[in-house]
N, C-alpha and C. Protein backbone atom coordinates (compact mmCIF):
# COMPACT_ATOMS: atom_id res chain seq x y z
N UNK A 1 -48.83 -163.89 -161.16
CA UNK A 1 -47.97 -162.73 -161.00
C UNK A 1 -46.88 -162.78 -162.07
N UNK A 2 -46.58 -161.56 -162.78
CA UNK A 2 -45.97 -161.46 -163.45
C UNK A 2 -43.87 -161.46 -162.73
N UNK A 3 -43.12 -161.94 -163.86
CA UNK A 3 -41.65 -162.05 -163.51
C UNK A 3 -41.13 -160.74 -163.73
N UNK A 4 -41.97 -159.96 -164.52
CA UNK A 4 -41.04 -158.59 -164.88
C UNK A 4 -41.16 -157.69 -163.64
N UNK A 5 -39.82 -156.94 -162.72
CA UNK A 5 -39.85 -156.84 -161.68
C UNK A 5 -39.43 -155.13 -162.10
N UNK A 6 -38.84 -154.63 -163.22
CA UNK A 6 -38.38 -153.53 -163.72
C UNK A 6 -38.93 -153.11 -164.98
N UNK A 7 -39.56 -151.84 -165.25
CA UNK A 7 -40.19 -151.32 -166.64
C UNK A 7 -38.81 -150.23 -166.55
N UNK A 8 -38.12 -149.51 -168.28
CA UNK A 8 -38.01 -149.29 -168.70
C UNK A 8 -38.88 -148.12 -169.41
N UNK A 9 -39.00 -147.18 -168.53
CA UNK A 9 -40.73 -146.13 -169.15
C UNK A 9 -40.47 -145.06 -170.75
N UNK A 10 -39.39 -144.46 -171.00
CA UNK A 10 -38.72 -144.43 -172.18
C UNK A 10 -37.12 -144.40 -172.98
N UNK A 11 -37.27 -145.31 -173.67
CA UNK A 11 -35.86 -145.31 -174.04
C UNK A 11 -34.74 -144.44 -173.96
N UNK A 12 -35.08 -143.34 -173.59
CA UNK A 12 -34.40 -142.15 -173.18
C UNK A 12 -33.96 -142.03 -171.55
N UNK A 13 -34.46 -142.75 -170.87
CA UNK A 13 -34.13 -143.15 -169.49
C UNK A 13 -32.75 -143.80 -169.28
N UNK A 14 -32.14 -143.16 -168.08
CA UNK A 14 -31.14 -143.89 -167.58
C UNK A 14 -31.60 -144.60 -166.44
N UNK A 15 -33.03 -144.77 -166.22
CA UNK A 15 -33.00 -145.81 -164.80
C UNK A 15 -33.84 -146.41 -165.37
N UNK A 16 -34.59 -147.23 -164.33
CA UNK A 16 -35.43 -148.11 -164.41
C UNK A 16 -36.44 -148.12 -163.35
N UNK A 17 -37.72 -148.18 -163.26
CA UNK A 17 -38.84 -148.56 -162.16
C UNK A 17 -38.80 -149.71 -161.35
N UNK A 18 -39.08 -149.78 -160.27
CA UNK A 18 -38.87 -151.34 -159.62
C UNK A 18 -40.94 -151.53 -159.73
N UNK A 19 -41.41 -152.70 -160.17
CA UNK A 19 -42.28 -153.14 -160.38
C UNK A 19 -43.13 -153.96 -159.00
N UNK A 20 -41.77 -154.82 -159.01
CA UNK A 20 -42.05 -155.36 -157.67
C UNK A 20 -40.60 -155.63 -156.47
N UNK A 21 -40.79 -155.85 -155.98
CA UNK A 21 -39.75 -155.69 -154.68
C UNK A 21 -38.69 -156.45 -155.03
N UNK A 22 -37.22 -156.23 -155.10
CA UNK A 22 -36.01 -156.83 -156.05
C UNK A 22 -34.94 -156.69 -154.78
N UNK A 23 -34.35 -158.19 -155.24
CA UNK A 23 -33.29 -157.90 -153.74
C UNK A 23 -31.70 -158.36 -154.54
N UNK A 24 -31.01 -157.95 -153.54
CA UNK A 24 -29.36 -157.32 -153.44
C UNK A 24 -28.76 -158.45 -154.72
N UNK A 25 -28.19 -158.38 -155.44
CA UNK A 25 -27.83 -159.51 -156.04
C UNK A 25 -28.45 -160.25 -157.44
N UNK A 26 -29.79 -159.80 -157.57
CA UNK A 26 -30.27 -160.21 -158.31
C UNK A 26 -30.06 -159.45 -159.71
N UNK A 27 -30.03 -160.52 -160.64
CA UNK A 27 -30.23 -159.65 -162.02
C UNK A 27 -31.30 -159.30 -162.97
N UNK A 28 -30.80 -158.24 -163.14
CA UNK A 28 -32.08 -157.71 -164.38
C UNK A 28 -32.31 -157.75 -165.61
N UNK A 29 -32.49 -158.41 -166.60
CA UNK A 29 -32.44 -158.54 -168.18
C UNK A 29 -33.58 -157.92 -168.69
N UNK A 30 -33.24 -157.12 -169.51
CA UNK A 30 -34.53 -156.61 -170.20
C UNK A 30 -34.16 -156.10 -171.67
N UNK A 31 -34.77 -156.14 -172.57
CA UNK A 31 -34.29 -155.97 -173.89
C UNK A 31 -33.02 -154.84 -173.97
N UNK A 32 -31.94 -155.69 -174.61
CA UNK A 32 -30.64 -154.49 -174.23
C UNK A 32 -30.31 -153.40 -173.24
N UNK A 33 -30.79 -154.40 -171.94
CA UNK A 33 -29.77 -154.00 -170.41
C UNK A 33 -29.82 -155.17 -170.14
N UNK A 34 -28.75 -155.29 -168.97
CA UNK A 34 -28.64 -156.46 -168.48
C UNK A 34 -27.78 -155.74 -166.90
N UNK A 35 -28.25 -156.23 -165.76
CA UNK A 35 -27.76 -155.54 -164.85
C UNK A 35 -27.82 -156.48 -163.85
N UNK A 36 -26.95 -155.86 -162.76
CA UNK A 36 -26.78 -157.20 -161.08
C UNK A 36 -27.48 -156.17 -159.93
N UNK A 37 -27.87 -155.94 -158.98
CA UNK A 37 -28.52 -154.99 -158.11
C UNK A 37 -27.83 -154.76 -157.33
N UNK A 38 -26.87 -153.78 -156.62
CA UNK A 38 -26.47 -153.18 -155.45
C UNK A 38 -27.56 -153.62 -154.25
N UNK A 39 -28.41 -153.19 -154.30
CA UNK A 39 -28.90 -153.51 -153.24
C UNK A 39 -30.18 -153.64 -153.27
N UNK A 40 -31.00 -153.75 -152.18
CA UNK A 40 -32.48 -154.38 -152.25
C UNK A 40 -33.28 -153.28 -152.88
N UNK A 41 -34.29 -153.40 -153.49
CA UNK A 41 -35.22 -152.35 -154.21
C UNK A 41 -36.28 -152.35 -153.78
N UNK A 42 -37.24 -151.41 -153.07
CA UNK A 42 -38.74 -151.52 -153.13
C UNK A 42 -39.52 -150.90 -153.98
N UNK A 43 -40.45 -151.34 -154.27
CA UNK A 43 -41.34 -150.53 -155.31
C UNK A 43 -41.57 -149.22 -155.40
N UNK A 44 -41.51 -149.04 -157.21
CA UNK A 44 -41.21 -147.74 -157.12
C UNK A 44 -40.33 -146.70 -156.90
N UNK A 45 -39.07 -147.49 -156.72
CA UNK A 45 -37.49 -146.70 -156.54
C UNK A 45 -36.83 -146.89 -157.78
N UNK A 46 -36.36 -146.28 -157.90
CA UNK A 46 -35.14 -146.64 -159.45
C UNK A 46 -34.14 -146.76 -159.28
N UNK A 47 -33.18 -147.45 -159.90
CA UNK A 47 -32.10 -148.37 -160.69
C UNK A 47 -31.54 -147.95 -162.00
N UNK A 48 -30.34 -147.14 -161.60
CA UNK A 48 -29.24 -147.14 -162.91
C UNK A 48 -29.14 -148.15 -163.69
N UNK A 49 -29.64 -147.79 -164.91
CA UNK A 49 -29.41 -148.56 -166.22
C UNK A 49 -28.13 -148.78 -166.78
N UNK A 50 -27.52 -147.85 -166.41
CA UNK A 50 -26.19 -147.50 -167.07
C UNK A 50 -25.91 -146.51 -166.10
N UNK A 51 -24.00 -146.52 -166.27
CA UNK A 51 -23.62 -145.70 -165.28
C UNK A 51 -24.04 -143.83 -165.19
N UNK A 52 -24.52 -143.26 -164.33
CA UNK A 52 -24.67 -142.09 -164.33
C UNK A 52 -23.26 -141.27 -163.79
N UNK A 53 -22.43 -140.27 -164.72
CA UNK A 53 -21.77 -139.51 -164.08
C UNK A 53 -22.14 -138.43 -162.68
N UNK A 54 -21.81 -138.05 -161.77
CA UNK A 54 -21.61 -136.52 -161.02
C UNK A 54 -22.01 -135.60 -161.89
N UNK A 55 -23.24 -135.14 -161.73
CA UNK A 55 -23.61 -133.59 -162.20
C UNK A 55 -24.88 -133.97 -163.78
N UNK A 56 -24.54 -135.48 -164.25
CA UNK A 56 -25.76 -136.05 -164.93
C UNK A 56 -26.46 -135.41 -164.30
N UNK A 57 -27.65 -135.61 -165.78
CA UNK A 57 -29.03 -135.76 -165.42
C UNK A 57 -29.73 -137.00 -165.64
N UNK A 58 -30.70 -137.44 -163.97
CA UNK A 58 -31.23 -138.26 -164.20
C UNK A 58 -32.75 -138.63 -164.83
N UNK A 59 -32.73 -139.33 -166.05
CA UNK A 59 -33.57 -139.42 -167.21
C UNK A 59 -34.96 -140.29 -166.91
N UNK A 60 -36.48 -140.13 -166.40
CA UNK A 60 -37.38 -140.77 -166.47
C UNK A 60 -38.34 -140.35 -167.56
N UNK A 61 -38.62 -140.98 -167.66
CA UNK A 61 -40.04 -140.75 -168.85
C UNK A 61 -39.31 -139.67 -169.97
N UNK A 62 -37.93 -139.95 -170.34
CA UNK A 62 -37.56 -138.88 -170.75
C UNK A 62 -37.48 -137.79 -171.00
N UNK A 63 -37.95 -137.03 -169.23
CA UNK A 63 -37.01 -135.55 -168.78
C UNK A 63 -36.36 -136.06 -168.11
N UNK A 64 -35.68 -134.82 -167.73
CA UNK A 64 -34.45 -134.91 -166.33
C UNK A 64 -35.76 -134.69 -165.56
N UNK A 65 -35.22 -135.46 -163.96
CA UNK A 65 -36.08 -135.47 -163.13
C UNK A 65 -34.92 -134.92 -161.90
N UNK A 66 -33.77 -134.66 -162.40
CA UNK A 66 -33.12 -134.62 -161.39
C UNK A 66 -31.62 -134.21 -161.91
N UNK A 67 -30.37 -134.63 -160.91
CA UNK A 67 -29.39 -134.79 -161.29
C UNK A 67 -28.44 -135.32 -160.19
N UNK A 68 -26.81 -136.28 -161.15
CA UNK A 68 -26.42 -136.95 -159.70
C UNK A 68 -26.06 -136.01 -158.71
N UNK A 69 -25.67 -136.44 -157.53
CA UNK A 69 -24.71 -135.97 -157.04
C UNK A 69 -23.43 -136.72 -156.45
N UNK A 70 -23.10 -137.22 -157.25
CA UNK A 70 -22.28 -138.48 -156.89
C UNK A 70 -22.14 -139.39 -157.96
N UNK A 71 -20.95 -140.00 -158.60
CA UNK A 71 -21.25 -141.25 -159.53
C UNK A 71 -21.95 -142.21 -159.13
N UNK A 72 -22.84 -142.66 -160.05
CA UNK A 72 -23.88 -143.74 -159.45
C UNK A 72 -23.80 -144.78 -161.19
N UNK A 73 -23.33 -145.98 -160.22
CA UNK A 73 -23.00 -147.48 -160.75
C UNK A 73 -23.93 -147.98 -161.46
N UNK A 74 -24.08 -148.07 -162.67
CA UNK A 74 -24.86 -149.48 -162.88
C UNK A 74 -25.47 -150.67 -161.95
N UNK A 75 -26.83 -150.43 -161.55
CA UNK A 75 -27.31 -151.48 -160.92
C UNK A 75 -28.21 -150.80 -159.89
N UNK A 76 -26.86 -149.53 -159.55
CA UNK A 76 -27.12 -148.78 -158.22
C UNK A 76 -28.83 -148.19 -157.51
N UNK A 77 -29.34 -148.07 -156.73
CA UNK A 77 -30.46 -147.77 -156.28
C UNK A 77 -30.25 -146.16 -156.46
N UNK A 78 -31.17 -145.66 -157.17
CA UNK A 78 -31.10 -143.98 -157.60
C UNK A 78 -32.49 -143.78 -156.35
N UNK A 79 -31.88 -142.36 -155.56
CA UNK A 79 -33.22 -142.06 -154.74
C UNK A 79 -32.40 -140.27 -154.48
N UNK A 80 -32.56 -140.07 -153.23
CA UNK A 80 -32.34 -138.39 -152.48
C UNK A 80 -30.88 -138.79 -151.80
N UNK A 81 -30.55 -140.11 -151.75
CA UNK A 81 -29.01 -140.08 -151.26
C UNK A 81 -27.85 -139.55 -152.62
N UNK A 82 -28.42 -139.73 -153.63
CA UNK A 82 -27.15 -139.79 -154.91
C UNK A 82 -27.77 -139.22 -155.71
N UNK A 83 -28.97 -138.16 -155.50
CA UNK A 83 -29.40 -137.28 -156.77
C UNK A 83 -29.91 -136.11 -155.99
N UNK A 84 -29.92 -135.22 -156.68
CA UNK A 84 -30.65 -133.91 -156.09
C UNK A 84 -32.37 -133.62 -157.31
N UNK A 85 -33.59 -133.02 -156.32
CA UNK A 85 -34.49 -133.06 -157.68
C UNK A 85 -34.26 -131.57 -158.50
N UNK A 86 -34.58 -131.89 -159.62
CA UNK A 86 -35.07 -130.64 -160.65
C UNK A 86 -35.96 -129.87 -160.15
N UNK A 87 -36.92 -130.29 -159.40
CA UNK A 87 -38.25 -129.80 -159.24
C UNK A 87 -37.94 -128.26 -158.29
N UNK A 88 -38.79 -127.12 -158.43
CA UNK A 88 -38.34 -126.09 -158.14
C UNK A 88 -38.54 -126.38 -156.37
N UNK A 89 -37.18 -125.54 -155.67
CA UNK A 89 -37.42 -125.88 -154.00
C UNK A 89 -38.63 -125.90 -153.44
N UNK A 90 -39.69 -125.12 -153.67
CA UNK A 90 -41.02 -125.31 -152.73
C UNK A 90 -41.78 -126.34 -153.24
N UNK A 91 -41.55 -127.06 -153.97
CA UNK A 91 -42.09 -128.45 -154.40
C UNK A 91 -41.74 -129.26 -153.05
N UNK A 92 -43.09 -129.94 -151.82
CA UNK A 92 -42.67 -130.65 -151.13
C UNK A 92 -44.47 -131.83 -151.33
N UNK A 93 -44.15 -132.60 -150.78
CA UNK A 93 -45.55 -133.34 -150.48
C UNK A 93 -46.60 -133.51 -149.72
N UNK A 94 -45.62 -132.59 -148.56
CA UNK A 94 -46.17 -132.07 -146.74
C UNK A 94 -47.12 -130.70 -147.35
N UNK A 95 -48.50 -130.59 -146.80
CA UNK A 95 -49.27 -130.19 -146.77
C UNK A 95 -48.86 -128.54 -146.31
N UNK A 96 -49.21 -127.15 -146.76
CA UNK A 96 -48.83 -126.05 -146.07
C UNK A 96 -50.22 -125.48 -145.49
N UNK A 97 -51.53 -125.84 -145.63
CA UNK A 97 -52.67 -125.74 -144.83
C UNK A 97 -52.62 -125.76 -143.75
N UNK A 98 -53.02 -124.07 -143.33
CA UNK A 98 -53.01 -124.13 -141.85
C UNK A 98 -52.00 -123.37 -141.22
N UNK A 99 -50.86 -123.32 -142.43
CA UNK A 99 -49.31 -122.34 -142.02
C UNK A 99 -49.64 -120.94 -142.35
């Protein structure tokens, strides 16, 4: 098993991918970041690279995927508590078959 627990998907990103499951405290080094974790990570959540202002946009694969709503820390766990999505409102994952 690999140690790298966070990818970096393009340099244009302000977060980071969790790879594998990362807990409270731990740090992250990766070619020019270096970060401590707020809190526990499960796969597949993202992590401020750098601090995001209120009203940012948050940067994956370099689009906005989103934006804050709230300053969010370096380290911080980025999810639906501290960002709102880009994606247009009827974008959901729940099935409308049948409605």
């Amino acid at each position: 098993m690999t140690d790298i627990k966070f990818v970096l998907l393009n340099e244009a990103d302000n977060i980071l991918v969790c790879c594998q499951a990362a807990n409270y405290g731990e740090w992250v080094k990766l070619p020019n970041i270096e970060l401590r974790l707020g809190s526990n990570i499960d796969i597949g959540h993202k992590v401020a690279c750098n601090n995001i202002a209120k009203g940012q946009n948050v940067i994956r694969y370099g689009v906005s995927i989103g934006s804050a709503t709230v300053d969010i820390i370096k380290g911080s766990h980025v999810h639906l508590h501290n960002m709102k999505s880009d994606y247009i409102p009827s974008h959901t994952r729940q099935s409308t078959v049948g409605e």
